[in-house]
C-alpha atoms as a PDB file:
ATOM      1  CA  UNK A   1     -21.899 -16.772   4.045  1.00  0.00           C
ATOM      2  CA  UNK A   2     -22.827 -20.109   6.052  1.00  0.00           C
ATOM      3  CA  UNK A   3     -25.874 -20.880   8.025  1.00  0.00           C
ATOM      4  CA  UNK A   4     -25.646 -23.628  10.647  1.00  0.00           C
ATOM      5  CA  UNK A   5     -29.043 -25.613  11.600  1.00  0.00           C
ATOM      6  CA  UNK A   6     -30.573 -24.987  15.191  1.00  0.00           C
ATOM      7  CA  UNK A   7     -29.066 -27.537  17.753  1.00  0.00           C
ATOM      8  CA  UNK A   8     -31.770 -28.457  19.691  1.00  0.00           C
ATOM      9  CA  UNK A   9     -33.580 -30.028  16.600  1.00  0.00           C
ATOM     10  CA  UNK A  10     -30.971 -32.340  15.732  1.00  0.00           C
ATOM     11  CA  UNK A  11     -30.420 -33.155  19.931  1.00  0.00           C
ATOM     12  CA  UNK A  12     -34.239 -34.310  19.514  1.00  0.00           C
ATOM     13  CA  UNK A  13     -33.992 -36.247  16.436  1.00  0.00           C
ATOM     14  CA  UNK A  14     -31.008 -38.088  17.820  1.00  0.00           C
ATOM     15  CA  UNK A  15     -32.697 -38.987  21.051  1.00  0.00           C
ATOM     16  CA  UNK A  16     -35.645 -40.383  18.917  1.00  0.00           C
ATOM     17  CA  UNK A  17     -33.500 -42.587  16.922  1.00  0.00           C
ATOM     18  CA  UNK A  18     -31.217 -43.963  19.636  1.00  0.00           C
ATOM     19  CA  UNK A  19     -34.443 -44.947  21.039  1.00  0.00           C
ATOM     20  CA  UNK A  20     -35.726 -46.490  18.235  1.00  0.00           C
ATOM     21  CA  UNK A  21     -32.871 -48.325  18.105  1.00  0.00           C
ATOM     22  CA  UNK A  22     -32.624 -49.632  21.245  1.00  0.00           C
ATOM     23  CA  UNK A  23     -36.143 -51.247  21.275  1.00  0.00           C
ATOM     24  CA  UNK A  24     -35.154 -52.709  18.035  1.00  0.00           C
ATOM     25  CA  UNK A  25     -32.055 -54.012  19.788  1.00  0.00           C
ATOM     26  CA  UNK A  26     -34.227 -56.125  22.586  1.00  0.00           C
ATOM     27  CA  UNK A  27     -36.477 -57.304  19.771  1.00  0.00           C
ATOM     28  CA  UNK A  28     -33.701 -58.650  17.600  1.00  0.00           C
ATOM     29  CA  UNK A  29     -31.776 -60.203  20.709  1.00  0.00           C
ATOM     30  CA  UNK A  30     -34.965 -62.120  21.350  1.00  0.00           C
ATOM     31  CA  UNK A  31     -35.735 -63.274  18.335  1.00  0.00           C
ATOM     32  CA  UNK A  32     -32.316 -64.846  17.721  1.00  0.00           C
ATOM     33  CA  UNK A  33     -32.322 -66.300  21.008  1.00  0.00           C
ATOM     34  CA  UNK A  34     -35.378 -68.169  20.381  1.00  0.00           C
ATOM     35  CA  UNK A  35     -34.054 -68.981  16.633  1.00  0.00           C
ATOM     36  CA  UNK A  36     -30.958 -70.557  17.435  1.00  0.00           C
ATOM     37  CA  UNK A  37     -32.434 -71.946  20.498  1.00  0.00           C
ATOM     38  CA  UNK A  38     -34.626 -73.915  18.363  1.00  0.00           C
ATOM     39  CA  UNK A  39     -33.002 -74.738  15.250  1.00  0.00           C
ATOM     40  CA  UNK A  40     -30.078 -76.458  17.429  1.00  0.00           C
ATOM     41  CA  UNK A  41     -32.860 -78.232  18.844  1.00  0.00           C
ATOM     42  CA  UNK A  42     -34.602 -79.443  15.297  1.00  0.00           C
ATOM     43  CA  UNK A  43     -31.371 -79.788  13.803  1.00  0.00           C
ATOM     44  CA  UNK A  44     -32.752 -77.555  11.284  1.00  0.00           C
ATOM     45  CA  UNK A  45     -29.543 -76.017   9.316  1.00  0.00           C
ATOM     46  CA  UNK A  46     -32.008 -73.007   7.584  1.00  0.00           C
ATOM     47  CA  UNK A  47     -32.860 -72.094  10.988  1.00  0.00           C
ATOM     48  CA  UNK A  48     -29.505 -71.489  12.833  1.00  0.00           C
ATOM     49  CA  UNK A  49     -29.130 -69.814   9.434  1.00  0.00           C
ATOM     50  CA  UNK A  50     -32.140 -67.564  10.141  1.00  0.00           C
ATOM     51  CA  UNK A  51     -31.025 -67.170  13.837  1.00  0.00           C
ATOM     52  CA  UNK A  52     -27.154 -65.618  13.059  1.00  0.00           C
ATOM     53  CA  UNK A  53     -29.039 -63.366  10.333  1.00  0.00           C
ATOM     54  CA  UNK A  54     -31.272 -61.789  13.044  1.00  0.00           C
ATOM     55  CA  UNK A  55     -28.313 -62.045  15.135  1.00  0.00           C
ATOM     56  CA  UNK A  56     -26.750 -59.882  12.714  1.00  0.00           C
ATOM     57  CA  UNK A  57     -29.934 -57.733  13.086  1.00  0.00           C
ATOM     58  CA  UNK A  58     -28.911 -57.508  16.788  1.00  0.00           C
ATOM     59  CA  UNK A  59     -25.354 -56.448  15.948  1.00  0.00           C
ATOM     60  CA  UNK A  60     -26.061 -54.278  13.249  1.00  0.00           C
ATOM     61  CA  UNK A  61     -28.171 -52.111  16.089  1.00  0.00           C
ATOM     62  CA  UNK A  62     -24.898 -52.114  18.208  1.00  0.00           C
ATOM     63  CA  UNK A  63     -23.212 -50.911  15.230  1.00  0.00           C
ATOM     64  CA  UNK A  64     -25.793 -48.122  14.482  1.00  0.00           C
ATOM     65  CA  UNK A  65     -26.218 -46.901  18.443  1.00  0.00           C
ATOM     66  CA  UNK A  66     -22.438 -45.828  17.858  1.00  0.00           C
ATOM     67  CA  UNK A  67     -22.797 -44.743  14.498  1.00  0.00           C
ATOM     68  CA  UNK A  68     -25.337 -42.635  15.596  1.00  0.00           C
ATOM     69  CA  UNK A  69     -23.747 -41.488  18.738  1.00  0.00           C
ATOM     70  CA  UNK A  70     -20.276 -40.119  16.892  1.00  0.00           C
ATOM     71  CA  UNK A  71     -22.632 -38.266  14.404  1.00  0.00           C
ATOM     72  CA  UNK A  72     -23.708 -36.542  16.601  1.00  0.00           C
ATOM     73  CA  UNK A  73     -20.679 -34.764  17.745  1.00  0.00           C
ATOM     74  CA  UNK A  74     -20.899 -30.921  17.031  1.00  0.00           C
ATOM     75  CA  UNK A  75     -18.057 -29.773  14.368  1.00  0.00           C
ATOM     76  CA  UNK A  76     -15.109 -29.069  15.006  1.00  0.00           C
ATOM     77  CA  UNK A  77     -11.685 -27.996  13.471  1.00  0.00           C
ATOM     78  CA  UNK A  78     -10.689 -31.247  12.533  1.00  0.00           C
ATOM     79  CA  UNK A  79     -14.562 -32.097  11.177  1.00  0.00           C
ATOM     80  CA  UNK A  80     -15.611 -28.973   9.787  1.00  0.00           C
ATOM     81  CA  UNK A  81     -19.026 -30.293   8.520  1.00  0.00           C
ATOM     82  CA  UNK A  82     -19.709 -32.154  11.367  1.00  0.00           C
ATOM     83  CA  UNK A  83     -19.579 -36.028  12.114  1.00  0.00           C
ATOM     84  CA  UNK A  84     -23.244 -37.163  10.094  1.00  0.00           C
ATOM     85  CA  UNK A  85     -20.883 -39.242   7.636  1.00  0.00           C
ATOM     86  CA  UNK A  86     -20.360 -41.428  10.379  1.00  0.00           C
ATOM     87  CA  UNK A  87     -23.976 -42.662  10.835  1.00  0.00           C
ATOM     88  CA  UNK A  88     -23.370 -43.391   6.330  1.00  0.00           C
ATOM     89  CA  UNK A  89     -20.473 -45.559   7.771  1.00  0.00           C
ATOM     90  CA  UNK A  90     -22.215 -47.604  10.371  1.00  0.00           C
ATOM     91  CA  UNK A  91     -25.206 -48.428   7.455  1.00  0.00           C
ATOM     92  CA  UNK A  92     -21.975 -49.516   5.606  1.00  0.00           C
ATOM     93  CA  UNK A  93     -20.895 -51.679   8.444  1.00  0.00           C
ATOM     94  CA  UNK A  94     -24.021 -53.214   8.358  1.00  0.00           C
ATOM     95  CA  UNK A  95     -23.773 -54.368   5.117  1.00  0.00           C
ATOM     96  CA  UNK A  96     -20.483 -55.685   5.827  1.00  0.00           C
ATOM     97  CA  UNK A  97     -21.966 -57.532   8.950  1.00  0.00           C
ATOM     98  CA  UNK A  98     -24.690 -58.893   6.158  1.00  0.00           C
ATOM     99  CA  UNK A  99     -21.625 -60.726   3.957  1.00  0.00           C
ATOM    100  CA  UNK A 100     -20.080 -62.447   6.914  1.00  0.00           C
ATOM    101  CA  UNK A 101     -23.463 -63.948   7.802  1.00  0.00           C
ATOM    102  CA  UNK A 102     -23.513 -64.879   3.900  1.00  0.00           C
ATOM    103  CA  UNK A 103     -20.174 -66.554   4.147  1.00  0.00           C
ATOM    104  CA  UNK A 104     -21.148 -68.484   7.157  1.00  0.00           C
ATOM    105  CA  UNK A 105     -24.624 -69.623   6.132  1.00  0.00           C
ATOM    106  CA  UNK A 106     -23.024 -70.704   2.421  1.00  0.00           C
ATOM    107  CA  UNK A 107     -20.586 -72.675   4.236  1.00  0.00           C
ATOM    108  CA  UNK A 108     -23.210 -74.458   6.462  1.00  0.00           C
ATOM    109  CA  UNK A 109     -25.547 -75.352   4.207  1.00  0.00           C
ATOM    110  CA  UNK A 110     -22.876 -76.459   1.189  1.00  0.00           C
ATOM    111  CA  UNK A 111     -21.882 -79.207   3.937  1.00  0.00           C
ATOM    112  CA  UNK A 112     -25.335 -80.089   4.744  1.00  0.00           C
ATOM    113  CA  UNK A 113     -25.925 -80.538   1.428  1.00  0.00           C
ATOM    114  CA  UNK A 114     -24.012 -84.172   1.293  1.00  0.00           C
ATOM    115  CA  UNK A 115     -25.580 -85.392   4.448  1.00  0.00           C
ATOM    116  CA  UNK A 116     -28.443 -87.181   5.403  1.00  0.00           C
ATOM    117  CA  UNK A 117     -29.105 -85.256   8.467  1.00  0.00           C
ATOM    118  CA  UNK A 118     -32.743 -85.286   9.983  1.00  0.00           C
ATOM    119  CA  UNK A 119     -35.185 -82.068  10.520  1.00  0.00           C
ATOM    120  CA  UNK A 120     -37.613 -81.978  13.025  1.00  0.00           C
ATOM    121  CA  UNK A 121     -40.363 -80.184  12.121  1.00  0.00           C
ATOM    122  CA  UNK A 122     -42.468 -80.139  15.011  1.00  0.00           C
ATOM    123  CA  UNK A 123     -45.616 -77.770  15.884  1.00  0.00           C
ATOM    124  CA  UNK A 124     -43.555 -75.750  18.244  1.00  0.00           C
ATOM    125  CA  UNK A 125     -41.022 -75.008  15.173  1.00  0.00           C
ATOM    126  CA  UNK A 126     -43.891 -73.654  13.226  1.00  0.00           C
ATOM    127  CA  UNK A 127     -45.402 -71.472  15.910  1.00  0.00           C
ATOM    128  CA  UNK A 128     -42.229 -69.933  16.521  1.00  0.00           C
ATOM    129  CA  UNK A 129     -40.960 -69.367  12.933  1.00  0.00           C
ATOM    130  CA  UNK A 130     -44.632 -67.746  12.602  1.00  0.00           C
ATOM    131  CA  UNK A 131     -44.199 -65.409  15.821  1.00  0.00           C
ATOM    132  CA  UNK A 132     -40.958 -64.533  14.730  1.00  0.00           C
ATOM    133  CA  UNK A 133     -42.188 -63.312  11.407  1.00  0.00           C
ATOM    134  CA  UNK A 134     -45.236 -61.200  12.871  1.00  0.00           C
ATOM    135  CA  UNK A 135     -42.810 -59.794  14.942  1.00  0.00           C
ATOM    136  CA  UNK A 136     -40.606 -58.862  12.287  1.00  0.00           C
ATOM    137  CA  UNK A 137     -42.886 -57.253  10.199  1.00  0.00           C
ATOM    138  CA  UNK A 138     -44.289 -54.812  12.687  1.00  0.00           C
ATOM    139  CA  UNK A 139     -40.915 -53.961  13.368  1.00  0.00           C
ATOM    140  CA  UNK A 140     -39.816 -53.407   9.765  1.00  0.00           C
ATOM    141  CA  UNK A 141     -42.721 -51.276   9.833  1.00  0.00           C
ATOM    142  CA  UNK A 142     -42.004 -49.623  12.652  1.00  0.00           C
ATOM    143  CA  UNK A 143     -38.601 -48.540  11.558  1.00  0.00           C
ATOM    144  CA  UNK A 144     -39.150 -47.746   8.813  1.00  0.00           C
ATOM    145  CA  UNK A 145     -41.959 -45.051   9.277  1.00  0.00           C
ATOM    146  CA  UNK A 146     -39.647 -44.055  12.063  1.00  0.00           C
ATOM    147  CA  UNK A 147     -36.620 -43.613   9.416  1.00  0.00           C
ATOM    148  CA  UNK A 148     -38.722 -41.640   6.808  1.00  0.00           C
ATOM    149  CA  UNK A 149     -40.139 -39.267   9.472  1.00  0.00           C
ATOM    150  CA  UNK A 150     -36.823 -38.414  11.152  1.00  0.00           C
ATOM    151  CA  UNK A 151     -34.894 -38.712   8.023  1.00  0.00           C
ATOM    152  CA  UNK A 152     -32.202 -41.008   9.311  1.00  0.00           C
ATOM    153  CA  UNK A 153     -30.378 -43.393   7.076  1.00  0.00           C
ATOM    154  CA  UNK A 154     -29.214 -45.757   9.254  1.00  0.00           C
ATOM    155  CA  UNK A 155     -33.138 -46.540  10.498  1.00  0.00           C
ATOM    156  CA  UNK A 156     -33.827 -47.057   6.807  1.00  0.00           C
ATOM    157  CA  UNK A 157     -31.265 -49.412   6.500  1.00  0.00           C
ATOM    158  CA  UNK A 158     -31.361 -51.352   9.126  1.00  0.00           C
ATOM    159  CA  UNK A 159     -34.880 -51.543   8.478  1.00  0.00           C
ATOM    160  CA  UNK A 160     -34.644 -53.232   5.524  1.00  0.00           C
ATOM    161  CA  UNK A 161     -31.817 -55.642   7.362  1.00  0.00           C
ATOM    162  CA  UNK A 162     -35.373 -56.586   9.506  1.00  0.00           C
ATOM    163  CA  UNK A 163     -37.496 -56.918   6.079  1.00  0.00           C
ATOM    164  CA  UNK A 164     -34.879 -59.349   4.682  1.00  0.00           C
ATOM    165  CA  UNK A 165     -35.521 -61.528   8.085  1.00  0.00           C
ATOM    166  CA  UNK A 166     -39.117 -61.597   7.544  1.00  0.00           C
ATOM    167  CA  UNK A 167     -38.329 -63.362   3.711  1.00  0.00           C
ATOM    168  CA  UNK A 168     -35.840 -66.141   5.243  1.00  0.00           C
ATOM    169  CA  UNK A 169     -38.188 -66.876   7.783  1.00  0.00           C
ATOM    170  CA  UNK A 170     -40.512 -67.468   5.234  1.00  0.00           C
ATOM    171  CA  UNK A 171     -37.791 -69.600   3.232  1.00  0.00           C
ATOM    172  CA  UNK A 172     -37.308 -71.236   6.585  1.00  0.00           C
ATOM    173  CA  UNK A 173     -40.985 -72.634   7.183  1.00  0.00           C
ATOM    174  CA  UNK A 174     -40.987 -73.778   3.521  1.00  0.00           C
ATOM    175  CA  UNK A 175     -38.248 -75.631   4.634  1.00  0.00           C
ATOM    176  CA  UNK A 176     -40.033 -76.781   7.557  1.00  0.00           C
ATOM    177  CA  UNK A 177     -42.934 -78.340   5.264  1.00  0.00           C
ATOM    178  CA  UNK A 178     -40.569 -79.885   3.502  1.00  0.00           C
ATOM    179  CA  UNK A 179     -38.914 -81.852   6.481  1.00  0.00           C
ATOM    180  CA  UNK A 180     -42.431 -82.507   7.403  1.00  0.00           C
ATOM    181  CA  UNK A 181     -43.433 -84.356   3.903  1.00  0.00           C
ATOM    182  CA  UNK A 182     -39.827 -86.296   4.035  1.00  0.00           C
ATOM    183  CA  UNK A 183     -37.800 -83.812   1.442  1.00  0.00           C
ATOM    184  CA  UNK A 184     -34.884 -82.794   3.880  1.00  0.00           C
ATOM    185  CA  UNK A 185     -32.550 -81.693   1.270  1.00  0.00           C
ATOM    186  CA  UNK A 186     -35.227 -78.299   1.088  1.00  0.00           C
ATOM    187  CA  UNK A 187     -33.451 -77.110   4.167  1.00  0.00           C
ATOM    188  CA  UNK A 188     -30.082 -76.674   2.900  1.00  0.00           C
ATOM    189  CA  UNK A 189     -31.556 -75.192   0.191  1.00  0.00           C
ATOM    190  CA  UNK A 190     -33.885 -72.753   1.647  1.00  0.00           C
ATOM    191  CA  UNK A 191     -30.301 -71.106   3.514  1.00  0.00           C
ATOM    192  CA  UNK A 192     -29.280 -70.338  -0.273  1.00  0.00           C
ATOM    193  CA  UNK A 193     -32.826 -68.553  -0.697  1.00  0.00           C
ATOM    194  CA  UNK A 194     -31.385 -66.801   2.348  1.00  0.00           C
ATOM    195  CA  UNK A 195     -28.383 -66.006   1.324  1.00  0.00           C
ATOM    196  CA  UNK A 196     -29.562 -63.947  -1.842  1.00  0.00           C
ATOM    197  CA  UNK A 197     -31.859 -62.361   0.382  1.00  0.00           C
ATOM    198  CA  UNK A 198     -29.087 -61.270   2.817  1.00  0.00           C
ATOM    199  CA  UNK A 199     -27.542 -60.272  -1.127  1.00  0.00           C
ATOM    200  CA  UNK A 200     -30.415 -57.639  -2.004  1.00  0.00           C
ATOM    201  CA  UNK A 201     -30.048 -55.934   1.697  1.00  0.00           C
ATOM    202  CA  UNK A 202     -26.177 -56.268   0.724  1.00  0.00           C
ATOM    203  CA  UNK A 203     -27.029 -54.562  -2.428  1.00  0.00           C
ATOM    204  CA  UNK A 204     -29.806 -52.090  -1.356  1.00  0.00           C
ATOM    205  CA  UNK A 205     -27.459 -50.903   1.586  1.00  0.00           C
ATOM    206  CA  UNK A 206     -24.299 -49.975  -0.313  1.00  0.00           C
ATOM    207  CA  UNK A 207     -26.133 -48.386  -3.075  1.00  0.00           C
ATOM    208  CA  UNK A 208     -27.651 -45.679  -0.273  1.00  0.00           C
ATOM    209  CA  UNK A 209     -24.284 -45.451   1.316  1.00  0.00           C
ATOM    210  CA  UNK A 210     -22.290 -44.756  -1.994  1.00  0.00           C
ATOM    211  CA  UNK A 211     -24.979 -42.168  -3.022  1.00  0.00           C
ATOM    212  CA  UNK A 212     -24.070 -40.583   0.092  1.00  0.00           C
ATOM    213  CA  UNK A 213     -19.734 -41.014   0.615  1.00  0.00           C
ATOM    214  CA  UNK A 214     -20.150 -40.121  -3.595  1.00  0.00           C
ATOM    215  CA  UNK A 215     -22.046 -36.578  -2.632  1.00  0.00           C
ATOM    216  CA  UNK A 216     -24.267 -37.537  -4.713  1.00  0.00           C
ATOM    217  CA  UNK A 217     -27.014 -34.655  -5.437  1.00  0.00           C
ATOM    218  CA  UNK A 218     -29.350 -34.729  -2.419  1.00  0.00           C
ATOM    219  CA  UNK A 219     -32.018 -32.232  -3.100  1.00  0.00           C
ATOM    220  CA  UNK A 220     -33.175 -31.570  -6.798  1.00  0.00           C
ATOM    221  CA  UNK A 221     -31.377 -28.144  -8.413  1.00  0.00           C
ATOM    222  CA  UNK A 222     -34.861 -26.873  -9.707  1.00  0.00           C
ATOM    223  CA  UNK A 223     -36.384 -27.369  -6.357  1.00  0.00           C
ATOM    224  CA  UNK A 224     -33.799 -25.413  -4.934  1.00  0.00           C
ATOM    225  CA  UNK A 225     -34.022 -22.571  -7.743  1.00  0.00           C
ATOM    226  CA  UNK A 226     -37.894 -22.667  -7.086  1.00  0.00           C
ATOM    227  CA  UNK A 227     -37.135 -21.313  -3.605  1.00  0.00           C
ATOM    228  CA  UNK A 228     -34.720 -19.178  -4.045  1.00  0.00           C
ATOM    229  CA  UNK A 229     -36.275 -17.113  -6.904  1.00  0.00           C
ATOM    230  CA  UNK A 230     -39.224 -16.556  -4.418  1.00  0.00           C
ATOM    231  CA  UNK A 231     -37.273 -13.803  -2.689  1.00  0.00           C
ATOM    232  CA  UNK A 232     -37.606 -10.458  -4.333  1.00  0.00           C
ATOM    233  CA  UNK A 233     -34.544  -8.730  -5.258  1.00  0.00           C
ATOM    234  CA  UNK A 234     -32.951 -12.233  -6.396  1.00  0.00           C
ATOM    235  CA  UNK A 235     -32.880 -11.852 -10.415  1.00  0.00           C
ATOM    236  CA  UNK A 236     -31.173 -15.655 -10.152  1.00  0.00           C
ATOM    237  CA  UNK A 237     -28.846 -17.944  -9.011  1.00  0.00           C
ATOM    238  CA  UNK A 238     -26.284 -20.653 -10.493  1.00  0.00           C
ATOM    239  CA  UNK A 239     -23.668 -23.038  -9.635  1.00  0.00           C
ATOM    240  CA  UNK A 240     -26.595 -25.003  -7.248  1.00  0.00           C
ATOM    241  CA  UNK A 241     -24.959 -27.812  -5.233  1.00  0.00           C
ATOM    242  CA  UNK A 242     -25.889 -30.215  -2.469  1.00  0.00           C
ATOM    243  CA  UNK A 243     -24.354 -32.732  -0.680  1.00  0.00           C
ATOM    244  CA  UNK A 244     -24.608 -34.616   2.309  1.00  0.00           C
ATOM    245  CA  UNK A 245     -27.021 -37.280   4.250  1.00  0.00           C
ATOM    246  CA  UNK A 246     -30.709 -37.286   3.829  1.00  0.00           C
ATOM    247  CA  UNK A 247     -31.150 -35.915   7.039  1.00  0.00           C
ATOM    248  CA  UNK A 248     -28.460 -33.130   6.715  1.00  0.00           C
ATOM    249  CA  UNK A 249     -28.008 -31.607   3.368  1.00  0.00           C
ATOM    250  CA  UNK A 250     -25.289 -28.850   2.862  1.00  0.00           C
ATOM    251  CA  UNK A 251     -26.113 -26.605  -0.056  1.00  0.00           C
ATOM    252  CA  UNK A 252     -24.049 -23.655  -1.264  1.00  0.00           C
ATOM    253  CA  UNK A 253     -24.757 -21.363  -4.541  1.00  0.00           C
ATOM    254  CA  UNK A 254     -24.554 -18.495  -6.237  1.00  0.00           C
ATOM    255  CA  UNK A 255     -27.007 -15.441  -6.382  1.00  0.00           C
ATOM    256  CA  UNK A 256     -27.226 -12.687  -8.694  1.00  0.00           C
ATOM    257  CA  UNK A 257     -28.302  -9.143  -7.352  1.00  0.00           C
ATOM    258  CA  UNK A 258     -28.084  -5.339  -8.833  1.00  0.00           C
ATOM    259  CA  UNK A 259     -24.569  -4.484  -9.217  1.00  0.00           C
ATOM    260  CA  UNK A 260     -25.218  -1.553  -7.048  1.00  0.00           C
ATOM    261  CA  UNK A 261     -27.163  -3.146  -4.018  1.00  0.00           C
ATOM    262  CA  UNK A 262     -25.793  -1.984  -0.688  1.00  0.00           C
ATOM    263  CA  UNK A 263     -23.676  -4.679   1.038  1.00  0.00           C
ATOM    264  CA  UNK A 264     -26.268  -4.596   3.915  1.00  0.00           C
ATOM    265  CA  UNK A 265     -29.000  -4.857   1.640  1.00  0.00           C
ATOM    266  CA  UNK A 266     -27.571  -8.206   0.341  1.00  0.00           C
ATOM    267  CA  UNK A 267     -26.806  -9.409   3.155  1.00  0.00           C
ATOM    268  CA  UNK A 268     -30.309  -9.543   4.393  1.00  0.00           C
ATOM    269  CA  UNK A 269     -31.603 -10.894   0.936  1.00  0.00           C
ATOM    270  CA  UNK A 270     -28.998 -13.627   1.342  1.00  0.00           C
ATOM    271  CA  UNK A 271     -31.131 -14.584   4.920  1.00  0.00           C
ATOM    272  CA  UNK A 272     -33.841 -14.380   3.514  1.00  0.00           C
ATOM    273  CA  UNK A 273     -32.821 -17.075   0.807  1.00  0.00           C
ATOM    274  CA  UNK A 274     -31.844 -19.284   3.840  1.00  0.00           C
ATOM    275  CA  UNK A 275     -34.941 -18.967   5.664  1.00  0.00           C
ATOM    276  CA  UNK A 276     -37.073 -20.064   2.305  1.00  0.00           C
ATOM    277  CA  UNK A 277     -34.651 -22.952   1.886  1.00  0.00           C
ATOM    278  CA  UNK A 278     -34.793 -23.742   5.432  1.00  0.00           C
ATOM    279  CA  UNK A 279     -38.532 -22.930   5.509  1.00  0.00           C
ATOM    280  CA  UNK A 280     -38.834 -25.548   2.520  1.00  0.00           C
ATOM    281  CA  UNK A 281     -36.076 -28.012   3.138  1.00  0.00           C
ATOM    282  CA  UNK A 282     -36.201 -28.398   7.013  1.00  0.00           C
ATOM    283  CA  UNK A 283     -33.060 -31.013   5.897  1.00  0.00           C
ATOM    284  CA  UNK A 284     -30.814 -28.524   4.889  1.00  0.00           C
ATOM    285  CA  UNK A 285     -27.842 -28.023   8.076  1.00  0.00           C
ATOM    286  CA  UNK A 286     -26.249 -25.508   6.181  1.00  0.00           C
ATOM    287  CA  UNK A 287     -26.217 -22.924   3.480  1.00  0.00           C
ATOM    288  CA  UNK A 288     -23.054 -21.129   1.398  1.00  0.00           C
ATOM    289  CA  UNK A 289     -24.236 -18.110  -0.189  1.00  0.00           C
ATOM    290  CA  UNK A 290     -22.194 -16.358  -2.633  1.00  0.00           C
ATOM    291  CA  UNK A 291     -23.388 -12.615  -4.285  1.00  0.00           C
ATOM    292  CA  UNK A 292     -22.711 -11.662  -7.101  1.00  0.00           C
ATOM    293  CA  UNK A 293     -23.719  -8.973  -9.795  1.00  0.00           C
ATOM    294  CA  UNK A 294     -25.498 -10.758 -13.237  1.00  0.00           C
ATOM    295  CA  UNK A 295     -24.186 -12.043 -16.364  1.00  0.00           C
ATOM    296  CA  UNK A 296     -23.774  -9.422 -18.837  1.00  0.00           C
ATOM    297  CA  UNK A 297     -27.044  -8.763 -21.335  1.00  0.00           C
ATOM    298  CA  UNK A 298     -24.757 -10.735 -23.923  1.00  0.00           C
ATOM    299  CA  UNK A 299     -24.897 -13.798 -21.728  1.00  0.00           C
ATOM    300  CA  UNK A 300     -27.472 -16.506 -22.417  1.00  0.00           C
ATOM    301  CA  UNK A 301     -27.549 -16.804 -18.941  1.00  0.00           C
ATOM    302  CA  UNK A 302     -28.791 -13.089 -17.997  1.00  0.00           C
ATOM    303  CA  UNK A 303     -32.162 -13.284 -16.265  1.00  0.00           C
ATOM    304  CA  UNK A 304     -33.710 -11.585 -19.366  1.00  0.00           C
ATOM    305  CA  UNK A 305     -32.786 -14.120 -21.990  1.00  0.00           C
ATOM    306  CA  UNK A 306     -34.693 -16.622 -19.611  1.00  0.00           C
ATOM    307  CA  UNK A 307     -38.094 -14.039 -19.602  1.00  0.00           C
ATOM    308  CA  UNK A 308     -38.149 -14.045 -23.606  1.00  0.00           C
END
């Protein structure tokens, strides 16, 4: 028997991250404005590199807002299990959005690398490559205590897109000092620090995504045995599996009753196995029960080998 997850809960939690989103959004727009705006003025290659990667930042939010939007679509008979795997794919798209910046950073600062080509480093360069990284890091912060508390994926990665900012920007006044002391050729160089920041978030991101489009295990079995064998009347359970987002888990296993426990009877022990799980796992979207009488007293896996 299935058990779907109350709708209003998941209406609030998606209004909470679109908005979380969308203030990221303005920040990141800014922030490459100013970037760009500045390293075309300084002729500073590691900062137009910085500026398309928190442009990317800016895009990536675009890409989430609709990620976020098509998850939430109820199910339906086409989508069964809902739309949440959408949401996985727009934290993929993000990562995708992270190589093309790669690509076009590599390609800038391998040219730069054979030229002579002067970097201003002037005060105003330094006091906005400083903002910019304050900035960053309360918002890094700020989505990412945002991501953990609503349980959404695609916060938690596009917060760490916004960490990865905060460490070029960092590459980029390094940079910066160098132009000042007369070593120019750090500034091509700091947009390859970049670019193997940009590679961890690469990395980071598709290993969350894959745990996720692999159904990986999202909720430990034991923990999930713990709660179930709380309700009396359940002598055990097997066959434990979950699946799903962080946010939205979909479990489904096997109980063992009497064999001669009224179907009514277990049918009201099987919700009261959802509401521990539910009570425990506020997560889990949905629940497959299936009853069924014990092992035999032959089988290792009879509830009273397990007592001796």
């Amino acid at each position: 028997m299935s058990h779907a997850p109350a709708p209003n809960a998941a209406a609030g939690r998606h209004d909470e991250v679109v908005r979380v989103l969308r203030r990221v959004l303005v920040f990141n727009l800014l922030v490459s404005s100013a970037k760009l705006a500045l390293g075309y003025v300084t002729g500073a290659v590691s900062v137009i590199s910085d500026g398309f990667h928190s442009l990317s930042d800016g895009l990536s939010n675009v890409v989430a807002l609709v990620g976020v939007h098509i998850g939430r679509k109820p199910p339906d008979a086409e989508h069964p299990y809902g739309h949440h795997k959408y949401e996985t794919m727009a934290a993929a798209a993000i990562a995708v959005l992270l190589l093309l910046a790669m690509i076009e950073i590599g390609e800038t600062a391998w040219n730069r690398l054979g030229s002579a080509s002067t970097v201003e480093a002037t005060p105003l360069a330094f006091g906005v490559m400083i903002a910019t990284i304050a900035g960053n890091v309360a918002v890094t912060l700020y989505e990412r205590r945002a991501g953990r508390r609503l349980g959404s994926q695609v916060l938690l990665a596009d917060a760490l897109h916004t960490q990865s900012d905060v460490l070029t920007s960092l590459a980029v006044i390094i940079a910066l000092v160098g132009a000042r002391l007369g070593y120019p050729l750090l500034d091509p160089i700091a947009a390859f620090v970049i670019i193997g920041f940009i590679g961890h978030a690469v990395w980071e991101i598709v290993r969350s995504t894959s745990n996720v489009l692999g159904d990986r295990v999202q909720i430990a079995e034991e923990d999930i045995r713990d709660a179930v064998m709380s309700v009396p009347h359940v002598m055990g359970c097997h066959e434990i599996r979950t699946r799903g987002t962080a946010d939205h888990v979909f479990v489904d296993l096997h109980i063992w009753m009497e064999a001669g426990t009224r179907l009514d009877a277990a049918h009201e022990i099987s919700h009261e196995v959802k509401d521990r799980l539910m009570a425990r796992f506020p997560q889990i979207g949905d629940a497959i029960i299936h009853i069924e009488p014990p092992p035999r007293l032959d089988d290792p896996r009879h509830p009273r080998h397990s007592r001796n």
